[in-house]
Protein backbone atom coordinates (compact mmCIF):
# COMPACT_ATOMS: atom_id res chain seq x y z
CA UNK A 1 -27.61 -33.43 26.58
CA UNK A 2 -25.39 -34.07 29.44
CA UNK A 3 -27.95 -36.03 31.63
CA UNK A 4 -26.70 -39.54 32.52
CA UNK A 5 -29.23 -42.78 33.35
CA UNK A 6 -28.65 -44.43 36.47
CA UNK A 7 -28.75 -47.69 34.48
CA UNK A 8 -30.87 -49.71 31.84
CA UNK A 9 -33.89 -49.79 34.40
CA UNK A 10 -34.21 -45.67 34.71
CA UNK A 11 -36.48 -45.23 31.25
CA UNK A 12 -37.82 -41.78 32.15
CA UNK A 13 -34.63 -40.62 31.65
CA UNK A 14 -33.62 -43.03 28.65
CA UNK A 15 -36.75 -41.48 26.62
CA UNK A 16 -35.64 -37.34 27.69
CA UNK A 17 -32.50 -38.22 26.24
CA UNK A 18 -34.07 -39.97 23.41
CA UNK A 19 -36.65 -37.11 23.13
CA UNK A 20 -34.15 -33.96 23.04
CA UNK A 21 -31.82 -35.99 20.84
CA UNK A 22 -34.91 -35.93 17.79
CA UNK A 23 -35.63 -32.54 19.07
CA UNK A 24 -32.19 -31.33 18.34
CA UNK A 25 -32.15 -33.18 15.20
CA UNK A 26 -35.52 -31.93 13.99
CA UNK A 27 -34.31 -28.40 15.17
CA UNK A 28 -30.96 -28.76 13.39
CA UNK A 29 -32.50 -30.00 10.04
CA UNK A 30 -35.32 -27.34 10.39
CA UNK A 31 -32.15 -24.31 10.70
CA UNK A 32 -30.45 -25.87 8.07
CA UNK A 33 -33.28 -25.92 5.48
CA UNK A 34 -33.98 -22.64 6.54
CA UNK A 35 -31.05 -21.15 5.89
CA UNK A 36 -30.57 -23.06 2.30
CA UNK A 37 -32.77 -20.94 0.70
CA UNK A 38 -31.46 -17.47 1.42
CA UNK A 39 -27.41 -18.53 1.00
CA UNK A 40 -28.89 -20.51 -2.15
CA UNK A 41 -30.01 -16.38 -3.76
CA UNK A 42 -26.74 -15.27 -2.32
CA UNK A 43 -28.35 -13.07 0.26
CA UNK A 44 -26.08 -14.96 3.33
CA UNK A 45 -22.92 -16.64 2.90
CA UNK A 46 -22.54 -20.46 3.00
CA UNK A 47 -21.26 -20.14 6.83
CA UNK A 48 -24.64 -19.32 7.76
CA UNK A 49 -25.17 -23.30 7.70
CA UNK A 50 -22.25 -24.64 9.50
CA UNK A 51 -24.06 -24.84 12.92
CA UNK A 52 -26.64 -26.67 12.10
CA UNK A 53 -23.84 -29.43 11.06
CA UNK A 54 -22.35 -29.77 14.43
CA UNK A 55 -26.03 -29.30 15.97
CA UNK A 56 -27.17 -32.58 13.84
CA UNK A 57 -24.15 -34.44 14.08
CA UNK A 58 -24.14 -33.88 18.39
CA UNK A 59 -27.73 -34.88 18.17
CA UNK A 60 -27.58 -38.23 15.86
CA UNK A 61 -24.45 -38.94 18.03
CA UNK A 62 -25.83 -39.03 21.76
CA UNK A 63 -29.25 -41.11 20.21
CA UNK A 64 -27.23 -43.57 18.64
CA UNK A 65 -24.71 -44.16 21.90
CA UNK A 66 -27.74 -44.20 23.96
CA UNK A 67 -29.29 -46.90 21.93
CA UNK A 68 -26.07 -48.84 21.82
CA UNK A 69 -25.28 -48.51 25.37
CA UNK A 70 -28.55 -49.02 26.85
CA UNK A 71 -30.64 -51.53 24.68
CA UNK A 72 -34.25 -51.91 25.85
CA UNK A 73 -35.30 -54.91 27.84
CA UNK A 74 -37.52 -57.87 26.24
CA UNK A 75 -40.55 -57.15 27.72
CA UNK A 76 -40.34 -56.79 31.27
């Protein structure tokens, strides 16, 4: 998550960030559903899903500034 691109032209590096951004998303939503049902019988306590909130919210964060700062190129 801390990678940088060299500039619009460097798309390897564009889709890893792309790709670990839905990765940590997916991962994030997975934890948190995972975790609903036990704290939903009572078994864990509602803490058990605060990281997945900062996990998802890091995530849908670094996609969405990497779209905005580096929009894709019209064909070329």
């Amino acid at each position: 998550m801390t990678i940088h691109p060299q500039g619009t032209s460097d798309e390897s590096t564009l889709t890893a960030i792309e790709f670990t951004s839905a990765l940590l998303i997916t991962l994030a939503t997975l934890t948190f559903i995972v975790a609903l049902f036990p704290v939903r019988r009572h078994t864990l306590s509602r803490w058990w899903l605060t990281p997945a909130v900062p996990f998802l919210a890091v995530g849908a964060a670094r996609w969405a500034y990497i779209v905005q700062a580096y929009p894709r190129g019209g064909g070329s």
